[in-house]
PDB file of N, CA and C in Angstrom:
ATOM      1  N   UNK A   1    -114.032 -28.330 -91.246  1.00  0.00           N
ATOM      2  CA  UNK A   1    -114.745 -28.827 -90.076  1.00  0.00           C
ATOM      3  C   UNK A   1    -116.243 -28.600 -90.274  1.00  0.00           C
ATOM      4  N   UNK A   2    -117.170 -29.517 -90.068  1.00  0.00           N
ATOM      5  CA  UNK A   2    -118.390 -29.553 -90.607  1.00  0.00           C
ATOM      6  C   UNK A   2    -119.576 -28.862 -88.797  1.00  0.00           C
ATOM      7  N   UNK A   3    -120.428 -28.021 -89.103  1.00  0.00           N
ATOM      8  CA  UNK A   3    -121.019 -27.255 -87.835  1.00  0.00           C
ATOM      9  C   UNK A   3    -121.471 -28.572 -87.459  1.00  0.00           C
ATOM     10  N   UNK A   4    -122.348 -27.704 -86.173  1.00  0.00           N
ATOM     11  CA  UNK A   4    -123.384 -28.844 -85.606  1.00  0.00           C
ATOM     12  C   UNK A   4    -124.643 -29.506 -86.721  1.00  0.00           C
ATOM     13  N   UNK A   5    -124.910 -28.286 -86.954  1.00  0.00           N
ATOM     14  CA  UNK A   5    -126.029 -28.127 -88.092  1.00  0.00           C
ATOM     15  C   UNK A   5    -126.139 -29.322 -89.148  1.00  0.00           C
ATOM     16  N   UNK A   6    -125.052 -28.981 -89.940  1.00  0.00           N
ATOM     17  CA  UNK A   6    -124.692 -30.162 -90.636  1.00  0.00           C
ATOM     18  C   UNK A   6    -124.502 -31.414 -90.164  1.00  0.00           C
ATOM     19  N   UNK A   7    -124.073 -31.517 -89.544  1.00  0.00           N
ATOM     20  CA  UNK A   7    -123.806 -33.517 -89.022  1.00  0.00           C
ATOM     21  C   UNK A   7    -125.190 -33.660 -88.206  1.00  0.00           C
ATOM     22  N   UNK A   8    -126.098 -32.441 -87.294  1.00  0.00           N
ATOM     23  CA  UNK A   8    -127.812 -32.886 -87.394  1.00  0.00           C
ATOM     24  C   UNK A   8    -128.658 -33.442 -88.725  1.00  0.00           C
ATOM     25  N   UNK A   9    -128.240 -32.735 -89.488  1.00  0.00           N
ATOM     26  CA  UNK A   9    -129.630 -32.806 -90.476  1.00  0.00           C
ATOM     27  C   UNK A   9    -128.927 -34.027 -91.473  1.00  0.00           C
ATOM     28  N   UNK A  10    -127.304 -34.626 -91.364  1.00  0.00           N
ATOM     29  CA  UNK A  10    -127.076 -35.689 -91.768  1.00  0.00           C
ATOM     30  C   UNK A  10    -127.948 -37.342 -90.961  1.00  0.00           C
ATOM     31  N   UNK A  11    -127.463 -36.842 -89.485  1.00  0.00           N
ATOM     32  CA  UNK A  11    -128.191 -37.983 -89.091  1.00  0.00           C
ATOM     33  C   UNK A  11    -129.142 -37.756 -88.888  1.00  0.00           C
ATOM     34  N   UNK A  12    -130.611 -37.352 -88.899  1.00  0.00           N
ATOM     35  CA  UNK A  12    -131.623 -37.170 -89.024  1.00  0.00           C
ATOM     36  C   UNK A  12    -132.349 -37.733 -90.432  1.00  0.00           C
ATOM     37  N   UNK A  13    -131.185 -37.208 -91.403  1.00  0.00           N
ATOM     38  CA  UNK A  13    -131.866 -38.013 -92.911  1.00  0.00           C
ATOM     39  C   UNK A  13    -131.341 -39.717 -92.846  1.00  0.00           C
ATOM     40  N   UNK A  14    -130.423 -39.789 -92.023  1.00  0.00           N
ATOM     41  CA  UNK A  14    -130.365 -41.375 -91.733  1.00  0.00           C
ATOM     42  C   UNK A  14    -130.730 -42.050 -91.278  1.00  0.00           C
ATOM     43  N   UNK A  15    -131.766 -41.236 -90.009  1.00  0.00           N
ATOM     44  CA  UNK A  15    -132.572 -42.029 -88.895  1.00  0.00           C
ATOM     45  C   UNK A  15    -133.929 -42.444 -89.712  1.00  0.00           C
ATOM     46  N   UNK A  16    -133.709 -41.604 -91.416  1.00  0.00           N
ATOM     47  CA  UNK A  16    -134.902 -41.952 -92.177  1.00  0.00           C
ATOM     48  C   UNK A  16    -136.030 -41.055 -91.512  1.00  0.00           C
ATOM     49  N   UNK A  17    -135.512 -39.808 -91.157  1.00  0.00           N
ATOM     50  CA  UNK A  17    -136.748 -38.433 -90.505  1.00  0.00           C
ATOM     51  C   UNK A  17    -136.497 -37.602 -91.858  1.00  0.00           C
ATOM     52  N   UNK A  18    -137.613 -36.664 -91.607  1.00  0.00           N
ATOM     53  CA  UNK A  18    -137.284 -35.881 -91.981  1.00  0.00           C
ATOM     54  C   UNK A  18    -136.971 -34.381 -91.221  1.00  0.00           C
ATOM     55  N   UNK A  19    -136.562 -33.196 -91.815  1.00  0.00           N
ATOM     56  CA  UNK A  19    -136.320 -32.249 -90.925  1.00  0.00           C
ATOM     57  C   UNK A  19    -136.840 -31.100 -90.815  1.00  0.00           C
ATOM     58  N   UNK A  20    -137.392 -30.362 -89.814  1.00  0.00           N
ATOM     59  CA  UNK A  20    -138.360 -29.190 -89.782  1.00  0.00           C
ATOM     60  C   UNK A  20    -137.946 -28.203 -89.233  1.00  0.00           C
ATOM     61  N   UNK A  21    -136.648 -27.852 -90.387  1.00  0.00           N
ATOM     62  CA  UNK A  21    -135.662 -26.900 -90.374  1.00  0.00           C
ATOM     63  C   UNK A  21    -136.025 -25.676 -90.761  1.00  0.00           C
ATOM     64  N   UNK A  22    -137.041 -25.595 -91.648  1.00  0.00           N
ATOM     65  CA  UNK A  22    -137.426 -24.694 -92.701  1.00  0.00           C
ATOM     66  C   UNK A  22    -138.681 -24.248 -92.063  1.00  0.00           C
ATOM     67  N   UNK A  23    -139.659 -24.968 -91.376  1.00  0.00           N
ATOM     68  CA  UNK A  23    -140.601 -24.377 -90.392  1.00  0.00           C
ATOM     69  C   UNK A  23    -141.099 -25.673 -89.387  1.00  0.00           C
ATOM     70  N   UNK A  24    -141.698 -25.403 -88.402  1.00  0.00           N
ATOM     71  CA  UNK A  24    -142.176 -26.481 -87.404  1.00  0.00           C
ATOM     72  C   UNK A  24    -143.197 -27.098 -88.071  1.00  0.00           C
ATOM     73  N   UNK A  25    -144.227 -26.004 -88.932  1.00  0.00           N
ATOM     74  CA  UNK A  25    -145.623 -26.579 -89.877  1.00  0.00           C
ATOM     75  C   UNK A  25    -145.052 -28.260 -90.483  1.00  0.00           C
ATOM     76  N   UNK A  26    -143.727 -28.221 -90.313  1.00  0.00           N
ATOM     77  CA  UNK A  26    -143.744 -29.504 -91.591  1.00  0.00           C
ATOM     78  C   UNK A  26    -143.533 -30.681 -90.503  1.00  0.00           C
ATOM     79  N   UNK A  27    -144.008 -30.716 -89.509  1.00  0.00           N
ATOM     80  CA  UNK A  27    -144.223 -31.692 -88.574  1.00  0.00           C
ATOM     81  C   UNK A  27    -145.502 -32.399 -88.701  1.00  0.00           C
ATOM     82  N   UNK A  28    -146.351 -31.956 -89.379  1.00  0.00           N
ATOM     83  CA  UNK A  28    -147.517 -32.588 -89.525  1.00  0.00           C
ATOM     84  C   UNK A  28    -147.666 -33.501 -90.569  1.00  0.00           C
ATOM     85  N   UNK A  29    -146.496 -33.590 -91.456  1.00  0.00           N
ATOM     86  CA  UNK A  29    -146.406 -34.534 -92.806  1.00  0.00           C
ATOM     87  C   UNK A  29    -145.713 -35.672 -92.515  1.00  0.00           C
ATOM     88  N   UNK A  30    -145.404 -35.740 -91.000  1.00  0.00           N
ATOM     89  CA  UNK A  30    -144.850 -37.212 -91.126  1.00  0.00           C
ATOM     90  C   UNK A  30    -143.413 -37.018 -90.335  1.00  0.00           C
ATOM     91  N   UNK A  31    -142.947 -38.446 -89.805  1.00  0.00           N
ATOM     92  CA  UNK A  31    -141.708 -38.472 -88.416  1.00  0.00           C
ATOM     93  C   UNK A  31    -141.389 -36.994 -88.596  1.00  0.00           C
ATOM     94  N   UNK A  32    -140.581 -36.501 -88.002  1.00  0.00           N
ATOM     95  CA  UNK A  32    -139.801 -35.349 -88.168  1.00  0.00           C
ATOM     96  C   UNK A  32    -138.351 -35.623 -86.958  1.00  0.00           C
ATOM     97  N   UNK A  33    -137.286 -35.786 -87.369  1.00  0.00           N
ATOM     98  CA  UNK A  33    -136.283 -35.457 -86.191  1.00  0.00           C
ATOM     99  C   UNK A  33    -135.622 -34.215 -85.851  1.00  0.00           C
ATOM    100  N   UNK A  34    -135.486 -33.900 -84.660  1.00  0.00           N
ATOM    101  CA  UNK A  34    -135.558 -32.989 -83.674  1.00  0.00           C
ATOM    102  C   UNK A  34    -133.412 -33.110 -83.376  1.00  0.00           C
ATOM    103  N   UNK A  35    -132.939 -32.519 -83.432  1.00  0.00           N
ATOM    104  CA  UNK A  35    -131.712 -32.339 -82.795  1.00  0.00           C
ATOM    105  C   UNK A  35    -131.728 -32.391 -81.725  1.00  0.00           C
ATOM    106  N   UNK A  36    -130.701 -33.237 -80.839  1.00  0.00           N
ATOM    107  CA  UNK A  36    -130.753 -32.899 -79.213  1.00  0.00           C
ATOM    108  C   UNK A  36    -129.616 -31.254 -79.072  1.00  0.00           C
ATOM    109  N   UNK A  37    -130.382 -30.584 -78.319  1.00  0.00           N
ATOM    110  CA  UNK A  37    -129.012 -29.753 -78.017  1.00  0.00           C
ATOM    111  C   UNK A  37    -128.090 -30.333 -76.523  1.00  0.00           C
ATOM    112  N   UNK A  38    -126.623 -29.929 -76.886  1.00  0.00           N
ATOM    113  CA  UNK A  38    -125.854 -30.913 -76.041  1.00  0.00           C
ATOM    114  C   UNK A  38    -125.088 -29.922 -75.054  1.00  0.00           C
ATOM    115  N   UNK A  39    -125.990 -29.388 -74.074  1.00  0.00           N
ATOM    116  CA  UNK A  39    -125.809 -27.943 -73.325  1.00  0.00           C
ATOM    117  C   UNK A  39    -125.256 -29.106 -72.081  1.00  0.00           C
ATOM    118  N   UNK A  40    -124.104 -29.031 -71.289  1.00  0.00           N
ATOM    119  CA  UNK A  40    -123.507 -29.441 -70.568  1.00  0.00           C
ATOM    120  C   UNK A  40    -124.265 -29.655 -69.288  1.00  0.00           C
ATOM    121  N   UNK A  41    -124.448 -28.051 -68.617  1.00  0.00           N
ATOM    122  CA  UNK A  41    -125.372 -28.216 -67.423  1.00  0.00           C
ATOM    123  C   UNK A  41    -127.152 -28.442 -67.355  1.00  0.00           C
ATOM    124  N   UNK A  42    -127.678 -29.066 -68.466  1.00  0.00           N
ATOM    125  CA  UNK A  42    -128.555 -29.644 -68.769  1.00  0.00           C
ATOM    126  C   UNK A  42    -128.525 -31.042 -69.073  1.00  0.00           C
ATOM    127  N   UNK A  43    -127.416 -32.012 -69.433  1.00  0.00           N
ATOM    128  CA  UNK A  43    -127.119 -33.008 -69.626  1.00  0.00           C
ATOM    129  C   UNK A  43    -126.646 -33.747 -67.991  1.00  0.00           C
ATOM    130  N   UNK A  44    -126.208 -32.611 -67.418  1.00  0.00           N
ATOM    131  CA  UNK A  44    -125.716 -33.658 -66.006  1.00  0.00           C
ATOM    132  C   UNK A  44    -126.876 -34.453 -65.299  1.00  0.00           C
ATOM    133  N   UNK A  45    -128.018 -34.466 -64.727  1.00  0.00           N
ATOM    134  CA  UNK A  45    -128.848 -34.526 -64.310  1.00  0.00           C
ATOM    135  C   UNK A  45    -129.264 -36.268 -64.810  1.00  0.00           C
ATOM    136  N   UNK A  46    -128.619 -35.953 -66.232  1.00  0.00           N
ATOM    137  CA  UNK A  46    -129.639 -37.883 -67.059  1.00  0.00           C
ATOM    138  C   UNK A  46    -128.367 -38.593 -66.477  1.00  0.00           C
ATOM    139  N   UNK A  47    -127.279 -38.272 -66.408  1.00  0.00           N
ATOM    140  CA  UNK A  47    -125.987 -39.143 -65.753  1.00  0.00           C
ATOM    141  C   UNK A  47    -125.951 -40.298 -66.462  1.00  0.00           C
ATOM    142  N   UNK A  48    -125.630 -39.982 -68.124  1.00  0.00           N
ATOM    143  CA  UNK A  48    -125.806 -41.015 -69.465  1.00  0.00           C
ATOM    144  C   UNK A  48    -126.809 -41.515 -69.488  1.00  0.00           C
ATOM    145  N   UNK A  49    -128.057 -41.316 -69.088  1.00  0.00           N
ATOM    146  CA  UNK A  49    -129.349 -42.075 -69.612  1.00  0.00           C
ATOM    147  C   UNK A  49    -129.804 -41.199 -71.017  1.00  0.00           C
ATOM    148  N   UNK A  50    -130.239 -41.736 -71.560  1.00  0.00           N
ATOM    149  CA  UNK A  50    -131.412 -41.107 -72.175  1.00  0.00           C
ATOM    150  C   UNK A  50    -132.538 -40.119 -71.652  1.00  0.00           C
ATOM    151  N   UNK A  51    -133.093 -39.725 -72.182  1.00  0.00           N
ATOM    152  CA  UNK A  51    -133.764 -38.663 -71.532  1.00  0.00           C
ATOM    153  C   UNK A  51    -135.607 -39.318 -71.130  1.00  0.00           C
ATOM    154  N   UNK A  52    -135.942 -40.560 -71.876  1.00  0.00           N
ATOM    155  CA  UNK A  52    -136.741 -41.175 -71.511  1.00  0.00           C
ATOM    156  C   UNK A  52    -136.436 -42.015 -70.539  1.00  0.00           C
ATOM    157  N   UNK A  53    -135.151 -42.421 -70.356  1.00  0.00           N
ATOM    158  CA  UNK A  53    -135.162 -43.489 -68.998  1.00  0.00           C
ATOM    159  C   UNK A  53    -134.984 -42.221 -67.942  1.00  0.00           C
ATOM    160  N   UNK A  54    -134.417 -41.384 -68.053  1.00  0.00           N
ATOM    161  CA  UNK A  54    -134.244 -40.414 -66.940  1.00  0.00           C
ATOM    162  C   UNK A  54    -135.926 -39.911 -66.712  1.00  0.00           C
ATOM    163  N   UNK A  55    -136.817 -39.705 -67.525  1.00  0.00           N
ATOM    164  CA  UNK A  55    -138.428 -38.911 -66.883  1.00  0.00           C
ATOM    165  C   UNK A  55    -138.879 -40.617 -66.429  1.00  0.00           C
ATOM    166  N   UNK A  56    -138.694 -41.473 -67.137  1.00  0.00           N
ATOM    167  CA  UNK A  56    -139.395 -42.665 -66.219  1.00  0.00           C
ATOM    168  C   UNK A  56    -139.001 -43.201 -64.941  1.00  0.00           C
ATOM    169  N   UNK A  57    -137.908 -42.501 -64.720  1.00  0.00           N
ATOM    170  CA  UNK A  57    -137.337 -42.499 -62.783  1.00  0.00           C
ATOM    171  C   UNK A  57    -137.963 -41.403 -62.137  1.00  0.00           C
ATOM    172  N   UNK A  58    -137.703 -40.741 -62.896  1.00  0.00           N
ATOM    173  CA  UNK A  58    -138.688 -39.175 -62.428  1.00  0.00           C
ATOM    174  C   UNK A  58    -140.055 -39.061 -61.891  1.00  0.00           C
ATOM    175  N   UNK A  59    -140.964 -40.158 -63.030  1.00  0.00           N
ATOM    176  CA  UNK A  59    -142.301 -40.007 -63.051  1.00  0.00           C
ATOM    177  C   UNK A  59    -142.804 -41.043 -61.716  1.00  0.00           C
ATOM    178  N   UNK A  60    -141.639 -42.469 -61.730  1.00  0.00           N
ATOM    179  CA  UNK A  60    -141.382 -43.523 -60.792  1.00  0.00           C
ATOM    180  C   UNK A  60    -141.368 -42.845 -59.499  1.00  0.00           C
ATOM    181  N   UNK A  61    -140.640 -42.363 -59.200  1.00  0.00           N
ATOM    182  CA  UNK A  61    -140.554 -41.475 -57.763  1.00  0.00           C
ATOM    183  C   UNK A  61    -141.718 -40.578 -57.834  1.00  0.00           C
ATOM    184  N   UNK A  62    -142.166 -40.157 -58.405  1.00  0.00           N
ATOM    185  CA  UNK A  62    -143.593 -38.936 -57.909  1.00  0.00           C
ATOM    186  C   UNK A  62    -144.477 -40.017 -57.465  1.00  0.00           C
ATOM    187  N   UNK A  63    -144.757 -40.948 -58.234  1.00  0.00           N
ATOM    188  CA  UNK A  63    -146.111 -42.073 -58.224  1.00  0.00           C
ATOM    189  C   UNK A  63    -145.890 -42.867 -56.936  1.00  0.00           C
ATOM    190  N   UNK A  64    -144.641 -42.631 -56.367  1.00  0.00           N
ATOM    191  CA  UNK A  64    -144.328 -43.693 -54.995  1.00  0.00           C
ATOM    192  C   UNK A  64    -144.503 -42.265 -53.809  1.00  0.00           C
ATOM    193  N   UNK A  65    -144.431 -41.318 -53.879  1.00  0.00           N
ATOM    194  CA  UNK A  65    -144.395 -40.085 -53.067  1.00  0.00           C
ATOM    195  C   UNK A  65    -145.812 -40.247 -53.185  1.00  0.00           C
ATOM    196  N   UNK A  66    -146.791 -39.835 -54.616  1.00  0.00           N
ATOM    197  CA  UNK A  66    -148.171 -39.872 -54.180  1.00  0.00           C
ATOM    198  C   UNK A  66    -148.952 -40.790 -53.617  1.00  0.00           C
ATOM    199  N   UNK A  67    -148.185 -42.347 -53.755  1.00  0.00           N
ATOM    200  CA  UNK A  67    -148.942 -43.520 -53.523  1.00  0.00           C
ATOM    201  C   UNK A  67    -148.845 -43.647 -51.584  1.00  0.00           C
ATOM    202  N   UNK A  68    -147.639 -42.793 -51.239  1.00  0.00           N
ATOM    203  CA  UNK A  68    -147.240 -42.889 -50.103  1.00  0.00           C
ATOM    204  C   UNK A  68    -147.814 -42.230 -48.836  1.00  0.00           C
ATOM    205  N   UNK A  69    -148.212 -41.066 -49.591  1.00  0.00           N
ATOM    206  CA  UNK A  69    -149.521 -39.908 -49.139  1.00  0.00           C
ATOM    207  C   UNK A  69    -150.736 -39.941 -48.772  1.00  0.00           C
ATOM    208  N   UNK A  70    -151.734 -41.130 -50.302  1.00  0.00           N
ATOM    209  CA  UNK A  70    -152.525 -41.129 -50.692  1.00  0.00           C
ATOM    210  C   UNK A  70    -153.854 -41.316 -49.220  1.00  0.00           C
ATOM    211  N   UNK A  71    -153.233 -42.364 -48.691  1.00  0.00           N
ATOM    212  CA  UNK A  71    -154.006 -42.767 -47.618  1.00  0.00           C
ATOM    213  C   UNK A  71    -153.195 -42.788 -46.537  1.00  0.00           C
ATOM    214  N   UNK A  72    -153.696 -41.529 -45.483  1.00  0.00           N
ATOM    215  CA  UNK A  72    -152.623 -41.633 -44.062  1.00  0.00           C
ATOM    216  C   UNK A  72    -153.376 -41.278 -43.251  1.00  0.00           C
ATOM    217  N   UNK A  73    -154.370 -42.463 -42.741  1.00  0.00           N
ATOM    218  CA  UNK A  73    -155.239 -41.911 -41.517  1.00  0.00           C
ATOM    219  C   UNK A  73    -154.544 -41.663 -40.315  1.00  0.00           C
ATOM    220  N   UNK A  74    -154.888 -40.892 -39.426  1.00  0.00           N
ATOM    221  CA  UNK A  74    -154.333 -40.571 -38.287  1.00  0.00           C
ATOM    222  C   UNK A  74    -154.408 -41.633 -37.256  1.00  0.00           C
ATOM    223  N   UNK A  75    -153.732 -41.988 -35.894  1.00  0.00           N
ATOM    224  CA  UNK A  75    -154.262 -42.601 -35.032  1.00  0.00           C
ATOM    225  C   UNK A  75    -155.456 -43.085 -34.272  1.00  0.00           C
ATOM    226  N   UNK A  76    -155.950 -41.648 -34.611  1.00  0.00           N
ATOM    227  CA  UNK A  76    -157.680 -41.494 -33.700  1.00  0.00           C
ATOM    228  C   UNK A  76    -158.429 -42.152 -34.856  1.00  0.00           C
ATOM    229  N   UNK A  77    -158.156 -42.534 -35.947  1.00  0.00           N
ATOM    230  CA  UNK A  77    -158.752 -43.423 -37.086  1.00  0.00           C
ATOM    231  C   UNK A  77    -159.462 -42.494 -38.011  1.00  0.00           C
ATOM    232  N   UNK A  78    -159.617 -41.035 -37.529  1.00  0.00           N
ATOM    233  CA  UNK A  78    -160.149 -39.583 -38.607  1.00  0.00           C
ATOM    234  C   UNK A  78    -158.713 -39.639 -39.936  1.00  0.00           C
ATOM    235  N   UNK A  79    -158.757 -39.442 -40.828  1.00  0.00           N
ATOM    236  CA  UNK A  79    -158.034 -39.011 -41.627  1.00  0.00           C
ATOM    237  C   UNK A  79    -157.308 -37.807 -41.428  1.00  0.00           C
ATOM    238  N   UNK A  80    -156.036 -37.460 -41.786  1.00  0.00           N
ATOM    239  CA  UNK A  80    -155.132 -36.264 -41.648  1.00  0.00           C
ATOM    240  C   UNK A  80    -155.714 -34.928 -42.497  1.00  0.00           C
ATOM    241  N   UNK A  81    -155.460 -34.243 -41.794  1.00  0.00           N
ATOM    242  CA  UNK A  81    -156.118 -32.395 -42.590  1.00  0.00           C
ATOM    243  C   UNK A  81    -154.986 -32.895 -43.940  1.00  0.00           C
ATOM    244  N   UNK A  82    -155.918 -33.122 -45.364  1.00  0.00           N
ATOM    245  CA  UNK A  82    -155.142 -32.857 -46.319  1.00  0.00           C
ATOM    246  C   UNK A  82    -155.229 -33.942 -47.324  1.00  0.00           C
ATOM    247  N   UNK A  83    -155.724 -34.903 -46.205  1.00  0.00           N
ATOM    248  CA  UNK A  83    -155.325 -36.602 -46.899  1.00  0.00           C
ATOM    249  C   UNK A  83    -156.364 -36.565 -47.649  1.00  0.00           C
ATOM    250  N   UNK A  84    -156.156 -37.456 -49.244  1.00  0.00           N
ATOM    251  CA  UNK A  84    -157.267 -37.828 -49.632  1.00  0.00           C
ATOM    252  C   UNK A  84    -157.766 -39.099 -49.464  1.00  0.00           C
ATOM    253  N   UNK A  85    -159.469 -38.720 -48.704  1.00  0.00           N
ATOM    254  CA  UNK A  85    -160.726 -39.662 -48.251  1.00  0.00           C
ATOM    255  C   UNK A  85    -161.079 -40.557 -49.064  1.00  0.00           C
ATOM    256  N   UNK A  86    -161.067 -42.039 -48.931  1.00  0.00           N
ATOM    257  CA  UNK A  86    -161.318 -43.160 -49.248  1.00  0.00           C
ATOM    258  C   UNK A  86    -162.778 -42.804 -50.076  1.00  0.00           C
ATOM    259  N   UNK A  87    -162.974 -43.546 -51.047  1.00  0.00           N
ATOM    260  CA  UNK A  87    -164.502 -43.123 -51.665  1.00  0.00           C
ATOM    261  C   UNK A  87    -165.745 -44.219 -50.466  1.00  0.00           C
ATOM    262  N   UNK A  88    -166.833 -43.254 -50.722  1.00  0.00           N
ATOM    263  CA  UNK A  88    -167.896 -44.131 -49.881  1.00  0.00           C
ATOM    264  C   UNK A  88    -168.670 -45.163 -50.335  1.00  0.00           C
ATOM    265  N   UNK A  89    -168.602 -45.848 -49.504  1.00  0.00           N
ATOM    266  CA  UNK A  89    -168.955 -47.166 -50.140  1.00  0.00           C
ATOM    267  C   UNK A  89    -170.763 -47.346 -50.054  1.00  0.00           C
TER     268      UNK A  89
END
């Protein structure tokens, strides 16, 4: 039965990376692939995405929370304690 180890640094030399097994320094010579580790209660969260489509929902929702914030004048037409003020024109 072959470890994790081994079937990483197989597909890694197939993805045409190389591997920076031997120290991190050898990241500076060019691609390098990275092993995912496949820790269970760290994987639930992407719910089969990738881990780039999962931070670009992530990053999607902050930018709609800040965009949502950004400008919230009050009724009396003063801006809210907190809000950030329109630039002056």
């Amino acid at each position: 039965m072959r470890t994790f180890a081994a079937n990483a640094r197989d597909a890694i030399a197939v993805a045409g990376r190389s591997s920076q097994e031997a120290s991190h320094l050898l990241a500076v010579l060019g691609p390098v692939g990275i092993p995912a580790n496949r820790i269970p209660h760290a994987r639930r969260p992407l719910n089969g995405r990738r881990f780039n489509q999962w931070q670009h929902g992530v990053d999607a929702e902050r930018a709609a929370r800040r965009h949502c914030h950004k400008w919230s004048p009050s009724p009396s037409g003063h801006a809210d304690r907190g809000a950030v003020q329109p630039p002056a024109a």
